[in-house]
C-alpha atoms as a PDB file:
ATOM      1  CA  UNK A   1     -31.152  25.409  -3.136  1.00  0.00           C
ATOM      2  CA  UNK A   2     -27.281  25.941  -4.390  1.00  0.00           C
ATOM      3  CA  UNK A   3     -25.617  22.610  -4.763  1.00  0.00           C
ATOM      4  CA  UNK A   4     -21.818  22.834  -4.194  1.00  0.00           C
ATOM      5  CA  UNK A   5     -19.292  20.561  -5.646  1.00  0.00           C
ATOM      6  CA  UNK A   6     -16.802  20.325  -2.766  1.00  0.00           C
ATOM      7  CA  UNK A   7     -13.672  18.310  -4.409  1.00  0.00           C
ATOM      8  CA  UNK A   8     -12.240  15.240  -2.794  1.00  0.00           C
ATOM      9  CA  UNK A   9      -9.262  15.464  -0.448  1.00  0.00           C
ATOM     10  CA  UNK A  10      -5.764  14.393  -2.156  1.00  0.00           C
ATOM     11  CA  UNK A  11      -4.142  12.281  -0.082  1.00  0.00           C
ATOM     12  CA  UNK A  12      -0.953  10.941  -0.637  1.00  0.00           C
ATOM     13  CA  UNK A  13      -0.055   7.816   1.728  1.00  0.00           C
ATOM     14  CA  UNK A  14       3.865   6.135   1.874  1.00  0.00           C
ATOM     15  CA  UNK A  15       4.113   3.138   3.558  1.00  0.00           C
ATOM     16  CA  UNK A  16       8.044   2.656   4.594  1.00  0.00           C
ATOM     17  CA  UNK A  17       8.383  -0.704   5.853  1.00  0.00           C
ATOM     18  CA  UNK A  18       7.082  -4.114   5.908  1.00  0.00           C
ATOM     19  CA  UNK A  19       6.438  -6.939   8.251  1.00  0.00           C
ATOM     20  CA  UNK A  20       5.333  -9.508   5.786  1.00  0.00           C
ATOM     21  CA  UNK A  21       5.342 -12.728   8.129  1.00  0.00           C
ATOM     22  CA  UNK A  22       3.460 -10.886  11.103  1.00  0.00           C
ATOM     23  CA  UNK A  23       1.190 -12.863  13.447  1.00  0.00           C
ATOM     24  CA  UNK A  24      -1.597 -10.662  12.465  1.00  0.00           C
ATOM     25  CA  UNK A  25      -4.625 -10.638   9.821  1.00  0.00           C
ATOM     26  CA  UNK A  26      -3.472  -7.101   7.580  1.00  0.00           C
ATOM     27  CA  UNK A  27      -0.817  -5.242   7.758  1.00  0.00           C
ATOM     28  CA  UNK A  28      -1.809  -2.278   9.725  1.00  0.00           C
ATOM     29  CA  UNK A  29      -0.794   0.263   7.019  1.00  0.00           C
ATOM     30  CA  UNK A  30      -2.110  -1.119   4.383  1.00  0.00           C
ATOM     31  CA  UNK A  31      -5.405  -1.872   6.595  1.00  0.00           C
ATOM     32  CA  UNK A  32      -5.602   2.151   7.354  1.00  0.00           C
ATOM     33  CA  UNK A  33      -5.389   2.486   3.553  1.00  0.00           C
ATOM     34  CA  UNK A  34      -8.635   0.860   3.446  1.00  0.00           C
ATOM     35  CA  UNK A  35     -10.475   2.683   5.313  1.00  0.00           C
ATOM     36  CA  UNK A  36      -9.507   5.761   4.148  1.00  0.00           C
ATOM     37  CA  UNK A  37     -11.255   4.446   1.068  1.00  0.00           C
ATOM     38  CA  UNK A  38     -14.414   4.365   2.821  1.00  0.00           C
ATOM     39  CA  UNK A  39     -14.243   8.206   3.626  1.00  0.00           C
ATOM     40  CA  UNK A  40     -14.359   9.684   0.062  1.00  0.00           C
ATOM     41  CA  UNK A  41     -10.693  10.843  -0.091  1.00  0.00           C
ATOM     42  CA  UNK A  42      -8.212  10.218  -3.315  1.00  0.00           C
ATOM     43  CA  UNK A  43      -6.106   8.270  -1.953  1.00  0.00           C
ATOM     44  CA  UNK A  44      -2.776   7.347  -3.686  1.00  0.00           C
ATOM     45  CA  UNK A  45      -0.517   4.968  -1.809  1.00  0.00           C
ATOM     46  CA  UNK A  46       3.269   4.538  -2.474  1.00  0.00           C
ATOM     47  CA  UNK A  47       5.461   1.779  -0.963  1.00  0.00           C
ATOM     48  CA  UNK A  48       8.599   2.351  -0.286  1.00  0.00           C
ATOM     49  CA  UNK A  49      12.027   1.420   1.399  1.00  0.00           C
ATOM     50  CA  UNK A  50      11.049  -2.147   2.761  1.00  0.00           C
ATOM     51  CA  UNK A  51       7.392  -1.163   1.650  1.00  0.00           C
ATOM     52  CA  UNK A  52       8.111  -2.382  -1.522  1.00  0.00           C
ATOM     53  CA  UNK A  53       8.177  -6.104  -0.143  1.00  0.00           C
ATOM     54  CA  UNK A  54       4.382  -6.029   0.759  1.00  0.00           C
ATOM     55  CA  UNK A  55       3.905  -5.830  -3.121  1.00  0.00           C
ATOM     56  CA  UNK A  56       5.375  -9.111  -3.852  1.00  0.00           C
ATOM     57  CA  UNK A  57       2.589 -11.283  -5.326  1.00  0.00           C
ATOM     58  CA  UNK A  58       2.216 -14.647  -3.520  1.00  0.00           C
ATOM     59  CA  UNK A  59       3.641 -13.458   0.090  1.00  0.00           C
ATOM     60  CA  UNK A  60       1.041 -15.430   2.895  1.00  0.00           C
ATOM     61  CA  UNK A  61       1.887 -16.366   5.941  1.00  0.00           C
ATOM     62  CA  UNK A  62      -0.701 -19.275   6.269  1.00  0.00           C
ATOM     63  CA  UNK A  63      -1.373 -22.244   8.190  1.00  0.00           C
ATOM     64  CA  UNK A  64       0.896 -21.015  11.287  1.00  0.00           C
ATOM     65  CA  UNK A  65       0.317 -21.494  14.712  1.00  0.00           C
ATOM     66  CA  UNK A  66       1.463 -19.660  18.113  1.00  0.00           C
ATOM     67  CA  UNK A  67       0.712 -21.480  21.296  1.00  0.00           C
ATOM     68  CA  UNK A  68      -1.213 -24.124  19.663  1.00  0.00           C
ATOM     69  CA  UNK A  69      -3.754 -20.574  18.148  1.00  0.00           C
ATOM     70  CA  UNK A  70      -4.182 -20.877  14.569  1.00  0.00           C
ATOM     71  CA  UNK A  71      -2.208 -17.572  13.305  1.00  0.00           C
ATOM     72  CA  UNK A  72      -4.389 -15.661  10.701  1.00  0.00           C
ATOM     73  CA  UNK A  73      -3.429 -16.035   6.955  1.00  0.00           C
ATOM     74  CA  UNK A  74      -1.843 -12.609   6.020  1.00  0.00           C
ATOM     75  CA  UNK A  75      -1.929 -11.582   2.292  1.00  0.00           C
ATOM     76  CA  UNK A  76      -0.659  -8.035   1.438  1.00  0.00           C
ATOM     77  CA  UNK A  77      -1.277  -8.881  -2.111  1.00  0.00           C
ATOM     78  CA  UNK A  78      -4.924  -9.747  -1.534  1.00  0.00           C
ATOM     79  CA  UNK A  79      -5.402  -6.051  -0.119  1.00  0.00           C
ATOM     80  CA  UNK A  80      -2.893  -4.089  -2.836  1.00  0.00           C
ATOM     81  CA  UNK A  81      -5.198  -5.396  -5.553  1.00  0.00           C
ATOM     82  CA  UNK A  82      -8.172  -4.736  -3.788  1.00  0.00           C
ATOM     83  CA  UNK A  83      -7.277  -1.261  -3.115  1.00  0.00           C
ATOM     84  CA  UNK A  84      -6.333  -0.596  -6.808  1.00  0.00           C
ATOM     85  CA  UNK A  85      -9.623  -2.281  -7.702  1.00  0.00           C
ATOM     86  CA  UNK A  86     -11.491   0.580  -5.766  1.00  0.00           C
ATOM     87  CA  UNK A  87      -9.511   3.327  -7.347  1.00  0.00           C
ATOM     88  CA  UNK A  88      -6.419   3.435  -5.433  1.00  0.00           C
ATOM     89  CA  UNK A  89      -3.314   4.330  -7.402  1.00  0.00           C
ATOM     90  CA  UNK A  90      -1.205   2.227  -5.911  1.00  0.00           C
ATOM     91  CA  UNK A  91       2.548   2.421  -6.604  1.00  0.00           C
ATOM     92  CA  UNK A  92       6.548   0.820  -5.428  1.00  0.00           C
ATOM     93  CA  UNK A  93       9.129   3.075  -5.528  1.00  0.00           C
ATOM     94  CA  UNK A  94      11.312   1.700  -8.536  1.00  0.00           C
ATOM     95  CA  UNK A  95      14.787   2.041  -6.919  1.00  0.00           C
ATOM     96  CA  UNK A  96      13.664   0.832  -3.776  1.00  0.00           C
ATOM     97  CA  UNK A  97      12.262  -2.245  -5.636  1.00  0.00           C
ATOM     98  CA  UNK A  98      15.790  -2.499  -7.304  1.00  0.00           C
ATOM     99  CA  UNK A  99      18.391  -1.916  -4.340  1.00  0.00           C
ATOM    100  CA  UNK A 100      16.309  -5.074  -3.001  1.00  0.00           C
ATOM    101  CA  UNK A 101      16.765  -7.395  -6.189  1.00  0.00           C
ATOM    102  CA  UNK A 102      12.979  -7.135  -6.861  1.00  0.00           C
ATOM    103  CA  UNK A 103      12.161  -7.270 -10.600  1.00  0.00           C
ATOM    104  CA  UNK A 104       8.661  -5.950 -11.442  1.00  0.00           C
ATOM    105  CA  UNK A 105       7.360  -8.808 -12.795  1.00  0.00           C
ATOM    106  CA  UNK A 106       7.344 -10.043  -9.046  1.00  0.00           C
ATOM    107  CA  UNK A 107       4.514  -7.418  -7.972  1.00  0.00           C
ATOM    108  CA  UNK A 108       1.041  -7.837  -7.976  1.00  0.00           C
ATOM    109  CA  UNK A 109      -1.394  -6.192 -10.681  1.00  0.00           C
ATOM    110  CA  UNK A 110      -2.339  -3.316  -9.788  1.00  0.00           C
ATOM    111  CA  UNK A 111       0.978  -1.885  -8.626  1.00  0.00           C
ATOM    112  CA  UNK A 112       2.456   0.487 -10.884  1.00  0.00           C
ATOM    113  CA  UNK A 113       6.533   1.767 -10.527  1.00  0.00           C
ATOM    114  CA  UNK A 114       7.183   5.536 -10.169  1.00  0.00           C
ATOM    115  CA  UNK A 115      10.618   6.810  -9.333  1.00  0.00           C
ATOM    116  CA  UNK A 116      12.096   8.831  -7.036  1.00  0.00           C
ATOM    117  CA  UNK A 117      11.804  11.844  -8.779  1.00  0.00           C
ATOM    118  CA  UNK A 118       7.880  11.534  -9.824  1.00  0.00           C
ATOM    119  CA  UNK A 119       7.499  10.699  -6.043  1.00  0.00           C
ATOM    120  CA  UNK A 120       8.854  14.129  -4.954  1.00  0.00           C
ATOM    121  CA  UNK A 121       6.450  15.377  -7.734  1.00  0.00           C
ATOM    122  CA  UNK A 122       3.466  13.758  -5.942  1.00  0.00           C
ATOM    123  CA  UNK A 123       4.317  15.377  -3.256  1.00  0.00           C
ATOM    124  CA  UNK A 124       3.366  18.721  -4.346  1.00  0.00           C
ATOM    125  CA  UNK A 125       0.339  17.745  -6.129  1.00  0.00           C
ATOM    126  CA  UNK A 126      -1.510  16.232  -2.558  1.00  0.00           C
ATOM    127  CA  UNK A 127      -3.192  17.503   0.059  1.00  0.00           C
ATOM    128  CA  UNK A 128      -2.408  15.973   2.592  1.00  0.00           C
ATOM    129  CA  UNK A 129       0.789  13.191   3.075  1.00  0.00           C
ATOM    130  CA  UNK A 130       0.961  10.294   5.819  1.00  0.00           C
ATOM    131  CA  UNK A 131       4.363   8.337   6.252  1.00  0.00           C
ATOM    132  CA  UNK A 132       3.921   5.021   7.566  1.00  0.00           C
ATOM    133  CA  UNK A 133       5.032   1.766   8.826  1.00  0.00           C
ATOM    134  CA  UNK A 134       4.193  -1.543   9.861  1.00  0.00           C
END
Protein backbone atom coordinates (compact mmCIF):
# COMPACT_ATOMS: atom_id res chain seq x y z
CA UNK A 1 0.00 0.00 0.00
CA UNK A 2 1.56 3.59 -1.24
CA UNK A 3 0.61 6.27 1.20
CA UNK A 4 0.38 9.72 -0.49
CA UNK A 5 0.89 12.97 1.19
CA UNK A 6 -1.70 15.12 -0.61
CA UNK A 7 -0.87 18.88 0.73
CA UNK A 8 -3.53 21.07 2.22
CA UNK A 9 -5.42 23.58 0.08
CA UNK A 10 -4.13 27.38 0.52
CA UNK A 11 -6.80 29.40 0.94
CA UNK A 12 -6.69 32.88 1.24
CA UNK A 13 -10.08 34.52 2.65
CA UNK A 14 -10.70 38.74 2.71
CA UNK A 15 -13.46 39.79 4.50
CA UNK A 16 -14.40 43.55 3.18
CA UNK A 17 -16.91 44.84 5.42
CA UNK A 18 -18.43 44.71 8.74
CA UNK A 19 -21.76 44.80 10.41
CA UNK A 20 -20.63 44.83 13.97
CA UNK A 21 -24.08 45.66 15.76
CA UNK A 22 -26.13 43.01 13.62
CA UNK A 23 -29.19 41.30 15.11
CA UNK A 24 -27.53 38.05 14.56
CA UNK A 25 -25.27 35.44 16.62
CA UNK A 26 -21.72 35.59 14.13
CA UNK A 27 -20.98 37.47 11.59
CA UNK A 28 -21.60 35.39 8.60
CA UNK A 29 -18.04 35.78 7.19
CA UNK A 30 -16.28 35.23 9.87
CA UNK A 31 -18.77 32.17 10.72
CA UNK A 32 -17.81 30.61 7.05
CA UNK A 33 -14.21 31.06 8.23
CA UNK A 34 -14.94 28.54 10.74
CA UNK A 35 -15.99 26.04 9.05
CA UNK A 36 -13.61 26.06 6.57
CA UNK A 37 -11.44 25.13 9.52
CA UNK A 38 -13.23 22.02 9.93
CA UNK A 39 -12.37 20.86 6.28
CA UNK A 40 -8.52 20.61 6.50
CA UNK A 41 -7.72 23.70 4.35
CA UNK A 42 -4.92 26.54 5.36
CA UNK A 43 -6.85 29.02 5.77
CA UNK A 44 -5.48 32.62 6.14
CA UNK A 45 -8.06 35.34 6.66
CA UNK A 46 -7.43 39.11 6.03
CA UNK A 47 -9.83 41.92 7.04
CA UNK A 48 -10.05 44.63 5.23
CA UNK A 49 -11.79 48.00 4.20
CA UNK A 50 -14.55 48.11 7.01
CA UNK A 51 -13.32 44.45 7.84
CA UNK A 52 -10.90 45.82 9.92
CA UNK A 53 -13.68 46.96 12.51
CA UNK A 54 -14.67 43.28 13.35
CA UNK A 55 -11.08 43.13 14.91
CA UNK A 56 -11.69 45.64 17.51
CA UNK A 57 -11.39 43.86 20.88
CA UNK A 58 -14.43 44.43 23.14
CA UNK A 59 -17.16 45.05 20.20
CA UNK A 60 -20.65 42.98 21.61
CA UNK A 61 -23.77 43.79 20.89
CA UNK A 62 -25.40 42.27 24.10
CA UNK A 63 -28.40 42.42 26.08
CA UNK A 64 -30.60 43.86 23.02
CA UNK A 65 -33.94 43.15 22.24
CA UNK A 66 -36.22 43.32 18.92
CA UNK A 67 -39.90 42.90 19.44
CA UNK A 68 -39.60 42.10 22.99
CA UNK A 69 -36.89 38.70 21.43
CA UNK A 70 -33.78 38.73 23.27
CA UNK A 71 -31.17 39.64 20.31
CA UNK A 72 -28.13 37.21 20.46
CA UNK A 73 -24.83 38.58 21.98
CA UNK A 74 -22.48 39.06 18.91
CA UNK A 75 -18.67 38.99 19.57
CA UNK A 76 -16.37 39.12 16.47
CA UNK A 77 -13.52 39.14 18.83
CA UNK A 78 -14.59 35.94 20.55
CA UNK A 79 -14.38 34.15 16.99
CA UNK A 80 -10.97 36.14 15.58
CA UNK A 81 -9.15 34.64 18.56
CA UNK A 82 -10.64 31.46 18.27
CA UNK A 83 -9.78 31.12 14.74
CA UNK A 84 -6.10 32.14 15.35
CA UNK A 85 -6.14 29.67 18.25
CA UNK A 86 -6.82 26.80 15.65
CA UNK A 87 -4.15 27.92 13.29
CA UNK A 88 -5.69 30.62 11.39
CA UNK A 89 -3.37 33.44 10.39
CA UNK A 90 -5.49 35.97 10.88
CA UNK A 91 -4.58 39.50 9.74
CA UNK A 92 -6.11 43.68 9.30
CA UNK A 93 -4.96 45.38 6.55
CA UNK A 94 -2.67 48.17 8.21
CA UNK A 95 -3.83 51.17 6.11
CA UNK A 96 -7.24 50.21 6.24
CA UNK A 97 -6.89 50.07 10.09
CA UNK A 98 -5.30 53.63 9.80
CA UNK A 99 -7.62 55.61 7.24
CA UNK A 100 -10.24 54.55 10.08
CA UNK A 101 -8.28 56.03 13.19
CA UNK A 102 -7.75 52.44 14.51
CA UNK A 103 -4.45 52.07 16.40
CA UNK A 104 -3.32 48.42 16.79
CA UNK A 105 -3.33 48.25 20.20
CA UNK A 106 -7.25 48.28 19.74
CA UNK A 107 -7.29 44.67 18.02
CA UNK A 108 -7.64 41.53 19.54
CA UNK A 109 -4.62 38.96 20.04
CA UNK A 110 -4.30 37.06 17.54
CA UNK A 111 -4.60 39.61 14.75
CA UNK A 112 -1.49 40.44 13.15
CA UNK A 113 -1.08 43.83 10.55
CA UNK A 114 0.18 43.19 6.98
CA UNK A 115 0.12 45.93 4.41
CA UNK A 116 -1.06 46.45 1.27
CA UNK A 117 1.75 45.36 -0.49
CA UNK A 118 2.37 41.87 1.50
CA UNK A 119 -1.43 41.43 0.81
CA UNK A 120 -0.94 41.49 -3.00
CA UNK A 121 1.98 39.08 -2.14
CA UNK A 122 -0.47 36.63 -0.49
CA UNK A 123 -2.21 36.65 -3.24
CA UNK A 124 0.11 34.78 -5.33
CA UNK A 125 1.18 32.41 -2.77
CA UNK A 126 -2.79 30.82 -2.30
CA UNK A 127 -4.73 28.58 -3.88
CA UNK A 128 -7.63 29.58 -3.86
CA UNK A 129 -9.05 33.45 -2.76
CA UNK A 130 -12.73 34.29 -1.46
CA UNK A 131 -13.75 38.09 -1.10
CA UNK A 132 -16.34 38.62 1.34
CA UNK A 133 -18.77 40.60 3.24
CA UNK A 134 -21.11 40.79 5.92
Amino acid sequence: MTSHLVARPRVLSIVRDADVGAARAADPALDTNAYAVADEIDLTLVLKDRGVELALDGVCCDGAELRGVAVPVTEPGRDLRALAASGVQVYAVSEDLALRGIEPSALVDGVALLSEAELAALLTTHDVTLITAS
